[in-house]
N, C-alpha and C. Protein backbone atom coordinates (compact mmCIF):
# COMPACT_ATOMS: atom_id res chain seq x y z
N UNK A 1 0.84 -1.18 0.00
CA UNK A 1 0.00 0.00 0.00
C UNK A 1 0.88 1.25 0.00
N UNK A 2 0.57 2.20 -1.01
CA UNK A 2 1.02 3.54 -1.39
C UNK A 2 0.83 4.55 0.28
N UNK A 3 2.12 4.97 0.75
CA UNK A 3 1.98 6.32 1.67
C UNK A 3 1.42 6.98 0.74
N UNK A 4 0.32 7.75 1.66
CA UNK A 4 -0.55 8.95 1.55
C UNK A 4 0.51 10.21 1.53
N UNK A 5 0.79 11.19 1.04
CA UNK A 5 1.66 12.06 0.67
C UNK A 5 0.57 13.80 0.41
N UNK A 6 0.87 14.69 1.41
CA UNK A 6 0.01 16.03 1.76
C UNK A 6 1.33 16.60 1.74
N UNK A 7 1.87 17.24 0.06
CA UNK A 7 2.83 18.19 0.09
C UNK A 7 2.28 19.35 0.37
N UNK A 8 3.17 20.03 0.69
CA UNK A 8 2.77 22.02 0.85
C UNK A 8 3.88 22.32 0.81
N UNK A 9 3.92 23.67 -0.32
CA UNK A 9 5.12 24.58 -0.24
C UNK A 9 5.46 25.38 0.85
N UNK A 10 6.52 25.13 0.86
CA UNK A 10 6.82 26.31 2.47
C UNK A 10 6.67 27.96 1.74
N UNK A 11 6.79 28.61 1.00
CA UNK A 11 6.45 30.03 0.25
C UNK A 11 4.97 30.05 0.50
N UNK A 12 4.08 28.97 -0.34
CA UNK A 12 2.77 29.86 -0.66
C UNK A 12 1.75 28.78 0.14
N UNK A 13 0.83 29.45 -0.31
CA UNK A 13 -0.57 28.21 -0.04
C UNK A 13 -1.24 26.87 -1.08
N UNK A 14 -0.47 26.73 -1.98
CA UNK A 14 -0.66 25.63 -2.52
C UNK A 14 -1.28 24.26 -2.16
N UNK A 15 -2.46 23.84 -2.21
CA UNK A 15 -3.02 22.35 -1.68
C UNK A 15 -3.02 21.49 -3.22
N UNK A 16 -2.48 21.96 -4.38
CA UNK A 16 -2.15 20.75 -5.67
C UNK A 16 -2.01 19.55 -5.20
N UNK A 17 -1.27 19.16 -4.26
CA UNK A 17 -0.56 17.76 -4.20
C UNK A 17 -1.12 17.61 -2.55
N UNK A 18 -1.90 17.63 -2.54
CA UNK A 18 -2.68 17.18 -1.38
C UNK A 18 -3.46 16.17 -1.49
N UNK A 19 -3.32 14.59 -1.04
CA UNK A 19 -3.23 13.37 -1.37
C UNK A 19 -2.98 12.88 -2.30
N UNK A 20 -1.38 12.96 -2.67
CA UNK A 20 -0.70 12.65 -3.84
C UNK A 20 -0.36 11.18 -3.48
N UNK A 21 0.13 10.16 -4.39
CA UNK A 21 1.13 9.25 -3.88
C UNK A 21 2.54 9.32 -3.45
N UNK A 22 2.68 10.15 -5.01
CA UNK A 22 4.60 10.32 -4.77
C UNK A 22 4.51 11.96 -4.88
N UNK A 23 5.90 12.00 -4.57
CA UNK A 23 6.19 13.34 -4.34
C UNK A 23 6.65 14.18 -6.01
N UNK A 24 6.19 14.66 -6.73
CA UNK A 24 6.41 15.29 -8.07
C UNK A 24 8.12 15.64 -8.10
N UNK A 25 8.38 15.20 -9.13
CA UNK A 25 9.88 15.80 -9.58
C UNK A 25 10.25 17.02 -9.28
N UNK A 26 9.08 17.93 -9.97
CA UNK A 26 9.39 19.11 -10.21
C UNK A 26 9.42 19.63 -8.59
N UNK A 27 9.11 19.74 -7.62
CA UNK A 27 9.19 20.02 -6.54
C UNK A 27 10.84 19.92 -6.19
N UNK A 28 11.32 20.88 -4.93
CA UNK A 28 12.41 20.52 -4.94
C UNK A 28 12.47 21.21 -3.16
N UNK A 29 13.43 20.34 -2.56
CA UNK A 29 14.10 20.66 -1.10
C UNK A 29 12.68 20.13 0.09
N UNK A 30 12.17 18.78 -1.28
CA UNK A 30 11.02 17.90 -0.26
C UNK A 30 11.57 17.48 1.41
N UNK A 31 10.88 18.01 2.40
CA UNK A 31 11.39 16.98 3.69
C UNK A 31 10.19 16.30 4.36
N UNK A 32 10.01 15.88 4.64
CA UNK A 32 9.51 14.81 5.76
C UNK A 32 9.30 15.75 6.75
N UNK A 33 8.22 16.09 7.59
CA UNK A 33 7.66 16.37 8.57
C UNK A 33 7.12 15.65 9.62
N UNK A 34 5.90 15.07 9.13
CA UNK A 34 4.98 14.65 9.73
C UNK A 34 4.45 12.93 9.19
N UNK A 35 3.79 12.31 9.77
CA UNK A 35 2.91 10.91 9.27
C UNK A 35 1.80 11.12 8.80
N UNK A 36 1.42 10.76 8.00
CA UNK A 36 0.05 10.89 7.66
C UNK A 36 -1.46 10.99 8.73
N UNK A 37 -0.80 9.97 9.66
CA UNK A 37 -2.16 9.99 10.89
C UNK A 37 -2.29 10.48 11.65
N UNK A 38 -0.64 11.72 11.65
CA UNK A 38 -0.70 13.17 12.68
C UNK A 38 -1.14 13.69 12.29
N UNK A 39 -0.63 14.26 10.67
CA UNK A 39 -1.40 15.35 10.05
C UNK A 39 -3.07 15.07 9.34
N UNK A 40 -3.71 14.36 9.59
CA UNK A 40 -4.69 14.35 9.73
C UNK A 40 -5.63 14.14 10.78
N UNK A 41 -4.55 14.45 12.27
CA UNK A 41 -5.15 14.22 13.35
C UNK A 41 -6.15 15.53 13.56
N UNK A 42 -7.42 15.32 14.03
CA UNK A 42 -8.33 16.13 14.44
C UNK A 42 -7.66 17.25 15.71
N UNK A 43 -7.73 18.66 15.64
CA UNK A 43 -7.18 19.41 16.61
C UNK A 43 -8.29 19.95 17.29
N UNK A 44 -8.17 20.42 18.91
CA UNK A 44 -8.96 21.25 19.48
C UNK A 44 -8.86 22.44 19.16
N UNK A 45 -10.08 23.17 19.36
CA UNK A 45 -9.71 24.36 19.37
C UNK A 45 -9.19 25.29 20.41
N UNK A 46 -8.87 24.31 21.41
CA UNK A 46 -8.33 24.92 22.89
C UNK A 46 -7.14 24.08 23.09
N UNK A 47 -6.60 23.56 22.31
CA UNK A 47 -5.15 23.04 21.87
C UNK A 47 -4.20 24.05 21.66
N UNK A 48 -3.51 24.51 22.57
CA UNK A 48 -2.35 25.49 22.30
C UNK A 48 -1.16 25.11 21.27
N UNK A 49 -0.97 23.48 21.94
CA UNK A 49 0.26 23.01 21.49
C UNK A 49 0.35 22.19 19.87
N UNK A 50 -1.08 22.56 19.11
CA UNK A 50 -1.47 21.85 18.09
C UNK A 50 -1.69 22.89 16.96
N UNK A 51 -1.56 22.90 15.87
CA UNK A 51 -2.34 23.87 14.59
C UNK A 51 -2.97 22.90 13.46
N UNK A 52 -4.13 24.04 13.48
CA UNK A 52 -4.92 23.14 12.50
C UNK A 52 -4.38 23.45 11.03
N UNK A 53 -3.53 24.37 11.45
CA UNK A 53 -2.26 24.76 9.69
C UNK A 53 -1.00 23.65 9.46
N UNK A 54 -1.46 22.75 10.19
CA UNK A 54 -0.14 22.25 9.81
C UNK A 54 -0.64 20.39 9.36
N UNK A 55 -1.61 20.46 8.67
CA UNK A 55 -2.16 19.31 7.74
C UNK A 55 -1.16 18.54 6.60
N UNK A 56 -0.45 18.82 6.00
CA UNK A 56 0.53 18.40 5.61
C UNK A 56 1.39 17.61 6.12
N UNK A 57 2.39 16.36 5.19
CA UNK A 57 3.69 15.36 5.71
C UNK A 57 4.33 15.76 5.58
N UNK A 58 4.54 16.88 4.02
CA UNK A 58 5.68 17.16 3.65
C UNK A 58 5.75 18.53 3.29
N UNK A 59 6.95 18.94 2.97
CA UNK A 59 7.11 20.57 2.95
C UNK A 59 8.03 20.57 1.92
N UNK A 60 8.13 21.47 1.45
CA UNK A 60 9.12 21.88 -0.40
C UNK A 60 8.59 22.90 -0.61
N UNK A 61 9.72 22.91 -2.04
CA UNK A 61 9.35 24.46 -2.67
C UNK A 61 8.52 24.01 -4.14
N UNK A 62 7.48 24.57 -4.36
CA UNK A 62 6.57 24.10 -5.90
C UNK A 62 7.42 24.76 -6.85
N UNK A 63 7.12 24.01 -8.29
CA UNK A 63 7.82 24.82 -8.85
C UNK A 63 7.14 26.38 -9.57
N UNK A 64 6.47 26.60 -8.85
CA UNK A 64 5.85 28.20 -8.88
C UNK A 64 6.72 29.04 -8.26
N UNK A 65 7.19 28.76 -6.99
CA UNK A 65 7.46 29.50 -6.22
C UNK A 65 9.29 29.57 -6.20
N UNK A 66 9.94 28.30 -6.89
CA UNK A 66 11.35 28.21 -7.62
C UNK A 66 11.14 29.38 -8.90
N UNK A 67 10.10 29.27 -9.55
CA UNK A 67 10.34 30.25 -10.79
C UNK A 67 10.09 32.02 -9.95
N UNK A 68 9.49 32.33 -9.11
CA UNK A 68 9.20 33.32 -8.49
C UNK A 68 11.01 34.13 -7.88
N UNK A 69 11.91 32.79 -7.46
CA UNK A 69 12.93 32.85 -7.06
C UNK A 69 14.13 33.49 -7.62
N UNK A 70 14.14 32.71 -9.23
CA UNK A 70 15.42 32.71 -10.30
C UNK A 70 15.13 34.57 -10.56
C-alpha cells in the first residue's frame, strides 16, 4: 500500500498535491515532517500546542514558487 503524501510549499498556499502518492519531480528541497495519521489528526480548538495549519507530511518548494525565485 502507497503512503498517503500532503505536500505544501513552504512560500505559498498551494493544496495541488494534497493526497498525492509520490512526491512530483518538479518540486524541490522535499522533507519529511509529519505521518500521515498526525497530520490528519483532528485538533482542538483549545489546543495550544497543536495547529490546525499544519495538515501536511511534507514541505518543499513548488515549482511556482522556484520560478518566483530565479
Amino acid at each position: 500500500m502507497n503512503k498517503l503524501v500532503r505536500l505544501a510549499c513552504t512560500d505559498c498556499d498551494t493544496e495541488e498535491c494534497n493526497g498525492i502518492l509520490e512526491i512530483p519531480a518538479s518540486w524541490k528541497d522535499v522533507t519529511e515532517v509529519q505521518s500521515p495519521v498526525a497530520a490528519m489528526a483532528e485538533v482542538s480548538a483549545t489546543d495550544k500546542t497543536q495547529s490546525v495549519m499544519k495538515w501536511y507530511t511534507h514541505l518543499g518548494l513548488c515549482p511556482m514558487c522556484q520560478k518566483e525565485e530565479d
